[in-house]
Structure formats: C-alpha cells, structure tokens
PDB file of N, CA and C in Angstrom:
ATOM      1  N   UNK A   1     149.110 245.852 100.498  1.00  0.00           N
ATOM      2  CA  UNK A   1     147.914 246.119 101.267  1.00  0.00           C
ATOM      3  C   UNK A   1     146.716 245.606 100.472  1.00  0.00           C
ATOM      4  N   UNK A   2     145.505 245.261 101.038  1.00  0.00           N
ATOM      5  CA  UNK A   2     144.410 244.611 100.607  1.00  0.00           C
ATOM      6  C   UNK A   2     143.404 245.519 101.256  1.00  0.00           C
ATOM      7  N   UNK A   3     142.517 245.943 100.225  1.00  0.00           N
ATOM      8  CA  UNK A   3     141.487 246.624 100.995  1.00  0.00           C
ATOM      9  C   UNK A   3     140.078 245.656 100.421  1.00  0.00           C
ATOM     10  N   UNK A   4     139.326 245.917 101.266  1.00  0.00           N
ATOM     11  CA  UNK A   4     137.778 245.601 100.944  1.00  0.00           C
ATOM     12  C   UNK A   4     137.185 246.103 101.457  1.00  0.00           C
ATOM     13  N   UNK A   5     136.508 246.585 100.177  1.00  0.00           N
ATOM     14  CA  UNK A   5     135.226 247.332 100.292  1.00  0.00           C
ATOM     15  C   UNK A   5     133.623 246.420 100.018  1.00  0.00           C
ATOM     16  N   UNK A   6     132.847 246.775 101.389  1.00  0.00           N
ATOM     17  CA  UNK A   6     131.767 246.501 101.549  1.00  0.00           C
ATOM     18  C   UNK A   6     130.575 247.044 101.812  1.00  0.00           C
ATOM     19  N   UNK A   7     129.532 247.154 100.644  1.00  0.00           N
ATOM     20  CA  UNK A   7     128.159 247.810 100.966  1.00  0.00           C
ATOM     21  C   UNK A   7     127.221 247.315 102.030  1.00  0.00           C
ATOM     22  N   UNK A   8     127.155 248.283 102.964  1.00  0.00           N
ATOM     23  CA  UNK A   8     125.893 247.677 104.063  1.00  0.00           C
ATOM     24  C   UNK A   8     125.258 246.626 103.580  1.00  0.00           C
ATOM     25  N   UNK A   9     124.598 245.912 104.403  1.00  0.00           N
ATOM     26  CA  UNK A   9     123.868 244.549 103.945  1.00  0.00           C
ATOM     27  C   UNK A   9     122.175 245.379 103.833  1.00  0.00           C
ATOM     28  N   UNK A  10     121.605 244.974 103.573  1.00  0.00           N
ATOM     29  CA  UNK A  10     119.932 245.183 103.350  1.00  0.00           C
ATOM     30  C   UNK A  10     119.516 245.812 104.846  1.00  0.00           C
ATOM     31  N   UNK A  11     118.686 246.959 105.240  1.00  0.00           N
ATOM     32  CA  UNK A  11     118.319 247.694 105.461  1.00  0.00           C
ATOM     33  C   UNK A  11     116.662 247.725 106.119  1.00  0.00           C
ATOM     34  N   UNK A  12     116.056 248.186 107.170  1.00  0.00           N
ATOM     35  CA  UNK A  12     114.828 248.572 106.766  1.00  0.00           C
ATOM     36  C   UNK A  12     114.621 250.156 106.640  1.00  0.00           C
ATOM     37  N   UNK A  13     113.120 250.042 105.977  1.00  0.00           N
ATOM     38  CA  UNK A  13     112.954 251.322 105.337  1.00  0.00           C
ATOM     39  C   UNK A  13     112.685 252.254 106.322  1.00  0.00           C
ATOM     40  N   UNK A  14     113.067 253.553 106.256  1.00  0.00           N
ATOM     41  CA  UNK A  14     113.124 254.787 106.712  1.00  0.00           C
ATOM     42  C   UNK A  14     111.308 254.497 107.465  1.00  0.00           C
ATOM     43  N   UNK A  15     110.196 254.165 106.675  1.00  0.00           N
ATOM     44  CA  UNK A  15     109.338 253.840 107.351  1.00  0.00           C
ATOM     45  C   UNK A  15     109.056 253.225 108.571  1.00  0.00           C
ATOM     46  N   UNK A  16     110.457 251.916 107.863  1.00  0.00           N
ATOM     47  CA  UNK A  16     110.059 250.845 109.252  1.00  0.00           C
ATOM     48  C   UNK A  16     110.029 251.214 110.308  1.00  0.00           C
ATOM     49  N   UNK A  17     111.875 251.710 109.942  1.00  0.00           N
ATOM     50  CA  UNK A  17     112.371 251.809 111.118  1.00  0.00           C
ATOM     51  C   UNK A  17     113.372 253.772 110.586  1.00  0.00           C
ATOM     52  N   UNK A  18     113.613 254.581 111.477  1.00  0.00           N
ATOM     53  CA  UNK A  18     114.021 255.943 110.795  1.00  0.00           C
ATOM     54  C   UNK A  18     115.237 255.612 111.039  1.00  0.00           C
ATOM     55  N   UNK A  19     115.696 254.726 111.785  1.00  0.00           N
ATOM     56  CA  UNK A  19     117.589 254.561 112.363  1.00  0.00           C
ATOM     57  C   UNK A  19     117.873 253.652 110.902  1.00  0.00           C
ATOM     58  N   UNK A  20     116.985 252.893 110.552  1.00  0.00           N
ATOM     59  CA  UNK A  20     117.317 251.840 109.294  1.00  0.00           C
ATOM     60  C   UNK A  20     118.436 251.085 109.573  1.00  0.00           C
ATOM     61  N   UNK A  21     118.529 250.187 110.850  1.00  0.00           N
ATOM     62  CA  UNK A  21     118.874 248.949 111.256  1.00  0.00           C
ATOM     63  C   UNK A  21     118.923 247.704 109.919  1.00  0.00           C
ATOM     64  N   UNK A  22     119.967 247.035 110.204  1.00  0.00           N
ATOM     65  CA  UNK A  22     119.456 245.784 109.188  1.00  0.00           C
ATOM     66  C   UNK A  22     118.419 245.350 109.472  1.00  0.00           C
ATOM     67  N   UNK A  23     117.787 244.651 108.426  1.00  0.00           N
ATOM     68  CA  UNK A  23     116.970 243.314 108.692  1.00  0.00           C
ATOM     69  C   UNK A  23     117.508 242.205 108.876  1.00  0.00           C
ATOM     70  N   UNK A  24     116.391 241.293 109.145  1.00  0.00           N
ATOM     71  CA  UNK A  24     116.501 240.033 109.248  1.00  0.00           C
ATOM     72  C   UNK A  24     117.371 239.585 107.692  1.00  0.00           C
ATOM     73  N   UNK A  25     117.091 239.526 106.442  1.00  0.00           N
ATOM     74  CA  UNK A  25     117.873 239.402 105.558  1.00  0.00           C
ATOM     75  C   UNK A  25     118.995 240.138 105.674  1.00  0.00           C
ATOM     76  N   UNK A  26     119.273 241.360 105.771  1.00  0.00           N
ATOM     77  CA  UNK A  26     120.791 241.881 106.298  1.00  0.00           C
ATOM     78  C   UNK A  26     121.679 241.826 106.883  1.00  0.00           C
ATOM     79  N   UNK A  27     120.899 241.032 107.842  1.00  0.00           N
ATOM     80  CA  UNK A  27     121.554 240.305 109.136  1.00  0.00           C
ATOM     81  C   UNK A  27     122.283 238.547 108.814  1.00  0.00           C
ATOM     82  N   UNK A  28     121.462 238.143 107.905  1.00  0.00           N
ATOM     83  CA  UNK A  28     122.015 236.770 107.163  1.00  0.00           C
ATOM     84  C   UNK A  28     122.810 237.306 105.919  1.00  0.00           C
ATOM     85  N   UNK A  29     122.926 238.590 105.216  1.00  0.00           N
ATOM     86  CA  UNK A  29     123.785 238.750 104.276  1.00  0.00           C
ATOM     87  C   UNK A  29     125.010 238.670 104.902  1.00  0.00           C
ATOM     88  N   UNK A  30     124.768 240.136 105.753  1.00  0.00           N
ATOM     89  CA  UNK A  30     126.089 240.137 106.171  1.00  0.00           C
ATOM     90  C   UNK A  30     127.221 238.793 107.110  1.00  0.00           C
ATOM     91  N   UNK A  31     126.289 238.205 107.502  1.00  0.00           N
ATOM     92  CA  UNK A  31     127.018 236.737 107.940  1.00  0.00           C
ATOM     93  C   UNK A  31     127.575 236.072 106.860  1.00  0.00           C
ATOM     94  N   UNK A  32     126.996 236.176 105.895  1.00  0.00           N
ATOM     95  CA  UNK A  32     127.485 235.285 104.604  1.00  0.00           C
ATOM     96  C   UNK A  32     128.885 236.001 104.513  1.00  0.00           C
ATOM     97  N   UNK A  33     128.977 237.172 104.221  1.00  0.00           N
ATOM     98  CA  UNK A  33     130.134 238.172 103.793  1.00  0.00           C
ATOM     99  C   UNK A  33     131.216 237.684 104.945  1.00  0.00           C
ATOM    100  N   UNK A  34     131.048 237.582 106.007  1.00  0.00           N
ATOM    101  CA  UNK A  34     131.412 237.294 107.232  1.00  0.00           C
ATOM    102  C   UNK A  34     132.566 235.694 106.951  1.00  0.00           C
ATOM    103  N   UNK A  35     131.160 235.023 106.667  1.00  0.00           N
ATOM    104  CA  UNK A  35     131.996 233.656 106.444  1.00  0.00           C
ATOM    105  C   UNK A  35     132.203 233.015 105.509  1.00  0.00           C
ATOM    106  N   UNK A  36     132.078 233.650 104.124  1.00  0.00           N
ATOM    107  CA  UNK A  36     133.286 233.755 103.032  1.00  0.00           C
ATOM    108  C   UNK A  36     134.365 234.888 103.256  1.00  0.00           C
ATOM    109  N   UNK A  37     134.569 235.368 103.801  1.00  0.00           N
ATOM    110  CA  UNK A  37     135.908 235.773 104.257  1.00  0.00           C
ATOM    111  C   UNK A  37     136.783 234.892 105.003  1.00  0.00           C
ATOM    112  N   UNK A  38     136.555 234.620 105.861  1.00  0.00           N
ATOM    113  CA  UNK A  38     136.815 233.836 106.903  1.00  0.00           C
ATOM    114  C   UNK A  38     137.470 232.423 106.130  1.00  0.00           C
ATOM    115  N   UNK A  39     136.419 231.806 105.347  1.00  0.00           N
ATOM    116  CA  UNK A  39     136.813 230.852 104.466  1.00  0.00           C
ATOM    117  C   UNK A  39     138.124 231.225 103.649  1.00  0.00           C
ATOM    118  N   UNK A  40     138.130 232.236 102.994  1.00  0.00           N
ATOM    119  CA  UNK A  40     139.064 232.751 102.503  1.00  0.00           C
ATOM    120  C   UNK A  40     140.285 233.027 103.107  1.00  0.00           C
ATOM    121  N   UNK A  41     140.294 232.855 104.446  1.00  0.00           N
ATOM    122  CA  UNK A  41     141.360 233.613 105.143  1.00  0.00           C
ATOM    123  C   UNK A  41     141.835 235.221 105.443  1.00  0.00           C
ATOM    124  N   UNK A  42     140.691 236.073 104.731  1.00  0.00           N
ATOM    125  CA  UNK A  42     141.110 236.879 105.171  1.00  0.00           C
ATOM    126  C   UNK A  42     140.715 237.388 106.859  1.00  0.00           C
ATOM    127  N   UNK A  43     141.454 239.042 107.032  1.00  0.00           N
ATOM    128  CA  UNK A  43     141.810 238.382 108.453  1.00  0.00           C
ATOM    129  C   UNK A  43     142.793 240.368 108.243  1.00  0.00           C
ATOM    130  N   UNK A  44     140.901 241.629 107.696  1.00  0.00           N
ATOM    131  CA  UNK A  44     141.107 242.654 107.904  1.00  0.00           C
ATOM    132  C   UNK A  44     142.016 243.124 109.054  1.00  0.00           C
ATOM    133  N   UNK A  45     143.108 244.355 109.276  1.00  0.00           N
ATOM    134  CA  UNK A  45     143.138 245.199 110.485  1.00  0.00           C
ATOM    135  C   UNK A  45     142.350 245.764 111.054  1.00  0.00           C
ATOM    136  N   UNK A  46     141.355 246.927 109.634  1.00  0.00           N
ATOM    137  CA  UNK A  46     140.389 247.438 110.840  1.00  0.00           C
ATOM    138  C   UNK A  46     138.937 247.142 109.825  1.00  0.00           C
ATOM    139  N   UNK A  47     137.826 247.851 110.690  1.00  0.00           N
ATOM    140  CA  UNK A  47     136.889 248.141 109.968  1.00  0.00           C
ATOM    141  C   UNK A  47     135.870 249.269 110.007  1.00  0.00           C
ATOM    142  N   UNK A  48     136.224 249.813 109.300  1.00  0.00           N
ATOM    143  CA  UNK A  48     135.674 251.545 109.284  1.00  0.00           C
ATOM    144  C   UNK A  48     134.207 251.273 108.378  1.00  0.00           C
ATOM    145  N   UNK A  49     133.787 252.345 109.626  1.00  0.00           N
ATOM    146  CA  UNK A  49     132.341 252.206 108.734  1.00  0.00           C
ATOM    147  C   UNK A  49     131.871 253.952 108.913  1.00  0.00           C
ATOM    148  N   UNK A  50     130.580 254.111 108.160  1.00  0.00           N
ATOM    149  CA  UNK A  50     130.332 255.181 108.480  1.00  0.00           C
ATOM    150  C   UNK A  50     129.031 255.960 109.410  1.00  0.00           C
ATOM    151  N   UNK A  51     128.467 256.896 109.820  1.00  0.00           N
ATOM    152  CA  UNK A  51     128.007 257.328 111.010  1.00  0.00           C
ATOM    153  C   UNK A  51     126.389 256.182 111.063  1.00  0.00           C
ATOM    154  N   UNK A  52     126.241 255.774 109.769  1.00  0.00           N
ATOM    155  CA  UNK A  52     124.877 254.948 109.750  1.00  0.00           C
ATOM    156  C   UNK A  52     125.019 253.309 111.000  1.00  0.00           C
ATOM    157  N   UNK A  53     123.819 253.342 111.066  1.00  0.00           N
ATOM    158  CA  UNK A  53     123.871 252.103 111.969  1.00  0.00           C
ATOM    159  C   UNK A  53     123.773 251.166 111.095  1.00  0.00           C
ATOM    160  N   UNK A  54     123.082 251.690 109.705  1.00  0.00           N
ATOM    161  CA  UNK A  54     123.102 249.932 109.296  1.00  0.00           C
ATOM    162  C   UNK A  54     125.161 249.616 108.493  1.00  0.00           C
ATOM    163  N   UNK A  55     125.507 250.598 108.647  1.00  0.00           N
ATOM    164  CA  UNK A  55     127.110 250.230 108.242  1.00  0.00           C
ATOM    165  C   UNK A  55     128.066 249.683 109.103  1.00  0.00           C
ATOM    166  N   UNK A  56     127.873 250.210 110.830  1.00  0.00           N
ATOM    167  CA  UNK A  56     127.561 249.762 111.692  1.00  0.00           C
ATOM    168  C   UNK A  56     127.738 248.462 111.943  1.00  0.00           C
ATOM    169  N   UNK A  57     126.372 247.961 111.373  1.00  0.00           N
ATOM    170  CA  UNK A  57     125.828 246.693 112.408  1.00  0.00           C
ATOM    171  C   UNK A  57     126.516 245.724 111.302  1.00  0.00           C
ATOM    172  N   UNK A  58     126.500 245.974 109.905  1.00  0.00           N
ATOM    173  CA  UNK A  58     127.060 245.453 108.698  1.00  0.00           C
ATOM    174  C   UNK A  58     128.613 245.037 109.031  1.00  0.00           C
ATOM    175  N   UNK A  59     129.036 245.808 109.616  1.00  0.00           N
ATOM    176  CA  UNK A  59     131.088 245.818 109.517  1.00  0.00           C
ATOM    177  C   UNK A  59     131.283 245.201 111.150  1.00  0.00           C
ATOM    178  N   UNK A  60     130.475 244.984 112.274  1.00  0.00           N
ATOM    179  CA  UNK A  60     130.282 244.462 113.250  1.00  0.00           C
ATOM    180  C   UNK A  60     130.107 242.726 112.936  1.00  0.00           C
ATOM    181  N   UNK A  61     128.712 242.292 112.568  1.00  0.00           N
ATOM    182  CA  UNK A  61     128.767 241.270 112.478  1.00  0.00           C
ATOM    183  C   UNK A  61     129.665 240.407 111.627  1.00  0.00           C
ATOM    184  N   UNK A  62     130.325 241.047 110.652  1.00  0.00           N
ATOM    185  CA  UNK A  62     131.330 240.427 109.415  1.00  0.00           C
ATOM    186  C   UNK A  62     132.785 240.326 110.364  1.00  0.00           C
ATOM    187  N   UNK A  63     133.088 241.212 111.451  1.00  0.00           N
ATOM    188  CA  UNK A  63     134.135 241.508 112.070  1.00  0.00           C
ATOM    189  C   UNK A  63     134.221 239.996 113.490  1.00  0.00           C
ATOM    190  N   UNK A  64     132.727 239.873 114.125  1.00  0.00           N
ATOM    191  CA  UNK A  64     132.508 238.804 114.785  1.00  0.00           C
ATOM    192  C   UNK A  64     133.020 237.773 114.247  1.00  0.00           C
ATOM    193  N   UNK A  65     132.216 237.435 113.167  1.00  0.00           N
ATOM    194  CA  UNK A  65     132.538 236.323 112.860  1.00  0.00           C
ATOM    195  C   UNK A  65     134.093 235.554 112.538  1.00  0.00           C
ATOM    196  N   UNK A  66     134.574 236.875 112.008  1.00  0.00           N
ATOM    197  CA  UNK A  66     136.273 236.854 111.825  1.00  0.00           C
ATOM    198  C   UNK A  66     136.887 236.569 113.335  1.00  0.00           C
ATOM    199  N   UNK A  67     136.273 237.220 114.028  1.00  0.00           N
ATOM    200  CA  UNK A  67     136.598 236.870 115.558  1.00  0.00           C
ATOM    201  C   UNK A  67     137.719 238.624 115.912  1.00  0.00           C
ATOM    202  N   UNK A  68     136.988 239.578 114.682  1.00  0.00           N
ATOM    203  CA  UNK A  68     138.083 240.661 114.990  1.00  0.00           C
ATOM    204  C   UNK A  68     137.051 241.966 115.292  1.00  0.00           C
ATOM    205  N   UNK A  69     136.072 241.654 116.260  1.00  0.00           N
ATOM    206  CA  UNK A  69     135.785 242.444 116.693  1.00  0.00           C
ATOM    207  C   UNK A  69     135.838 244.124 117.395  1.00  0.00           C
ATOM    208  N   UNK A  70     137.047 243.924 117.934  1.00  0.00           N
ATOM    209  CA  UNK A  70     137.719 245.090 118.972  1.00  0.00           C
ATOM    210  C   UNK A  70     138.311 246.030 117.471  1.00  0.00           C
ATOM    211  N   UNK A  71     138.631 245.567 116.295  1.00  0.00           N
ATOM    212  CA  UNK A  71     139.097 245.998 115.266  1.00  0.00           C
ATOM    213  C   UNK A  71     137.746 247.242 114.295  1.00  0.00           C
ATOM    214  N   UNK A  72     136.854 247.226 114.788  1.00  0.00           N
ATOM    215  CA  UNK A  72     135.692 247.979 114.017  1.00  0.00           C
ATOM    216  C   UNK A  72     135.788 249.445 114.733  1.00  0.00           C
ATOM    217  N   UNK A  73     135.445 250.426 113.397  1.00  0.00           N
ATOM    218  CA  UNK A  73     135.285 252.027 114.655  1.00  0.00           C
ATOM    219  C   UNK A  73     134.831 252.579 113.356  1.00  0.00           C
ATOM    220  N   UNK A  74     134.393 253.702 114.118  1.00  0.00           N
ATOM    221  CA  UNK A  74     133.598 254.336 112.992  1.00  0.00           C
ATOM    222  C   UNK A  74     134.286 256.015 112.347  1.00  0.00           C
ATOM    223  N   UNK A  75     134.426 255.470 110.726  1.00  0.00           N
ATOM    224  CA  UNK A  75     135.989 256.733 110.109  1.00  0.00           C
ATOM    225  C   UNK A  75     135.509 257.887 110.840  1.00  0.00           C
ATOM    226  N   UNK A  76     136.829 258.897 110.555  1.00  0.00           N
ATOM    227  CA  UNK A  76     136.446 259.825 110.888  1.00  0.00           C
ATOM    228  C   UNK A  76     136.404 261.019 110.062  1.00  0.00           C
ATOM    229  N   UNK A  77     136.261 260.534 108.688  1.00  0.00           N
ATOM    230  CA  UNK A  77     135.774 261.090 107.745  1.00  0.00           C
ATOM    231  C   UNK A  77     134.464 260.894 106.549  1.00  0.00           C
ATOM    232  N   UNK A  78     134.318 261.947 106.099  1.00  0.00           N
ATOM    233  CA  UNK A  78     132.669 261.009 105.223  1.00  0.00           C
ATOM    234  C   UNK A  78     133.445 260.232 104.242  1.00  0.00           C
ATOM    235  N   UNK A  79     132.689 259.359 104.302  1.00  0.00           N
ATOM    236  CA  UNK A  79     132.123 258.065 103.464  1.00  0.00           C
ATOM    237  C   UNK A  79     130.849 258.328 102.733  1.00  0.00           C
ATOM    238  N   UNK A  80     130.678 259.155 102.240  1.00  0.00           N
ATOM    239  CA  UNK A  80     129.096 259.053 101.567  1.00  0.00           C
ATOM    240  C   UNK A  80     129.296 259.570 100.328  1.00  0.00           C
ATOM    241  N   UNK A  81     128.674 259.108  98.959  1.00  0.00           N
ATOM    242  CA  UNK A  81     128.514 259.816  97.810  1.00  0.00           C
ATOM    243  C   UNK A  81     128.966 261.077  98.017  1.00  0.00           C
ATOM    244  N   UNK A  82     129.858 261.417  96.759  1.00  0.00           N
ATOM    245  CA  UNK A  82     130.377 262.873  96.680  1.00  0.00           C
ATOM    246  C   UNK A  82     131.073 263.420  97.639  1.00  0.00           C
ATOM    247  N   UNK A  83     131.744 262.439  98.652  1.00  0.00           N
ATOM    248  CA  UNK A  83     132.165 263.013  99.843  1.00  0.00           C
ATOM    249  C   UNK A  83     133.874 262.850  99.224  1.00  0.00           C
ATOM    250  N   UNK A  84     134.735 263.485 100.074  1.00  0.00           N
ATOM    251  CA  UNK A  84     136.613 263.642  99.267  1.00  0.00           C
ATOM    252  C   UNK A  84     137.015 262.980  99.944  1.00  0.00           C
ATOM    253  N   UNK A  85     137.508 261.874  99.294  1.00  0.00           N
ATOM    254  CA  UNK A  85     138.281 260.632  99.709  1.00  0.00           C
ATOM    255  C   UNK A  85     139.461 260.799  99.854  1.00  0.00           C
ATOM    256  N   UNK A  86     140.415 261.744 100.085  1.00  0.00           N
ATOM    257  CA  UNK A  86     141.505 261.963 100.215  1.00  0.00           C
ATOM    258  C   UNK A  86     141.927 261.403 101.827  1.00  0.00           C
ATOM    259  N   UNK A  87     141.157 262.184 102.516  1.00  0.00           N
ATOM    260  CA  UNK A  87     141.237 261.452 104.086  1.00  0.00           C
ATOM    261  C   UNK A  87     141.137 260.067 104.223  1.00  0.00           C
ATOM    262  N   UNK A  88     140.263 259.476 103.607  1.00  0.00           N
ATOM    263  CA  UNK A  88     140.117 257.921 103.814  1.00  0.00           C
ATOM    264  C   UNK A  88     141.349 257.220 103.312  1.00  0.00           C
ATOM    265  N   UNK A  89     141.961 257.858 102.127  1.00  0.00           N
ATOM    266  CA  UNK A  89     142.869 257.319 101.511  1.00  0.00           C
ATOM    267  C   UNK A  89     144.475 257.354 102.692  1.00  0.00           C
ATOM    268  N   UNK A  90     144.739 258.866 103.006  1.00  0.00           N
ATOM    269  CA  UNK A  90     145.855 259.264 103.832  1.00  0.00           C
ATOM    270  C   UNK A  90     145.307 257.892 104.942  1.00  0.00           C
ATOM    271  N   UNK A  91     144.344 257.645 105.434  1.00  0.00           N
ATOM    272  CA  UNK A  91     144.051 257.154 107.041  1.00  0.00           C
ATOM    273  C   UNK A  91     144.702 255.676 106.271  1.00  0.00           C
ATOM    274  N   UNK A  92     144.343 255.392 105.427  1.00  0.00           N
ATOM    275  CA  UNK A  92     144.368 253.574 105.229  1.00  0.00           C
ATOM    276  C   UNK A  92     145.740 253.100 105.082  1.00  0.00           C
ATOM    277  N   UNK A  93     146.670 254.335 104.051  1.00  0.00           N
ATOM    278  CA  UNK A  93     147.652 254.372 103.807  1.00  0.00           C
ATOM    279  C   UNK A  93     149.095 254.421 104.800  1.00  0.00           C
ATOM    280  N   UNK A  94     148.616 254.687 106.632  1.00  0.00           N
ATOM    281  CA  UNK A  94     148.858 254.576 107.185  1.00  0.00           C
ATOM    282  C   UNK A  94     148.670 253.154 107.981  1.00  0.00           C
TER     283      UNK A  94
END
C-alpha cells in the first residue's frame, strides 16, 4: 500500500474569507501536486480529506486532474492536530 499525505494548498485568511477557501496561489499549488502525480503515475483509491473546505477544494482539484474525481469524500474521523489516528489507520488499512 502507498499512502500520501498532503497539506492543504495555501488558504485565505480567516479575515478574507471565514470558510478559508484556497486562493488563487492554492489553487495553482494544488494543480502542481495534481500534475506531478499524475506525471508520476500515481493513480490514489481514495481521497479523504477533512471537514475544512480548503482540504476539500485541495484533495478535489489534485483528484481532477488525476481524472479520479468520484474517488474524494470527506473521513469520517478527525484529522486535526492531536486528534487519534487509530480510526484513520483501521479505515486505510481496509
């Protein structure tokens, strides 16, 4: 099994915006991530993200570009600092 792990792409600020959507740079990171994968061949099952939109919109556009769209959903456990990874682990391991 191959996992990859990926940090949201760039963000705006809680100011900008309070949902904190990518930006315009987040939006070209995460394409990059997108299509060096792709280059690479990889070619994820799924892509779990967590309740944020910018993780979201991050594991969406990287998933497009792979062309594995229908493959993205959002875990159903936390993902956040200090959160118990035991669930994420049992879910993947399946």
């Amino acid at each position: 099994m191959k996992l990859y792990l990926v940090h949201h792409a760039h963000a705006l600020t809680v100011k900008e915006d309070p949902k904190r959507p990518l930006s315009e740079q987040g939006r070209a990171e995460a394409d990059r991530v997108g299509t060096l994968m792709k280059a690479v061949g990889a070619a994820p099952e799924r892509f779990l993200h967590s309740d944020k939109l910018r993780t979201q919109e991050t594991a969406e556009r990287i998933a497009a570009i792979l062309g594995l769209d229908a493959n993205v959903a959002q875990a159903k456990y936390g993902t956040g600092e200090g959160d118990d990874l035991h669930p994420f682990m049992e879910d993947i391991e399946h």
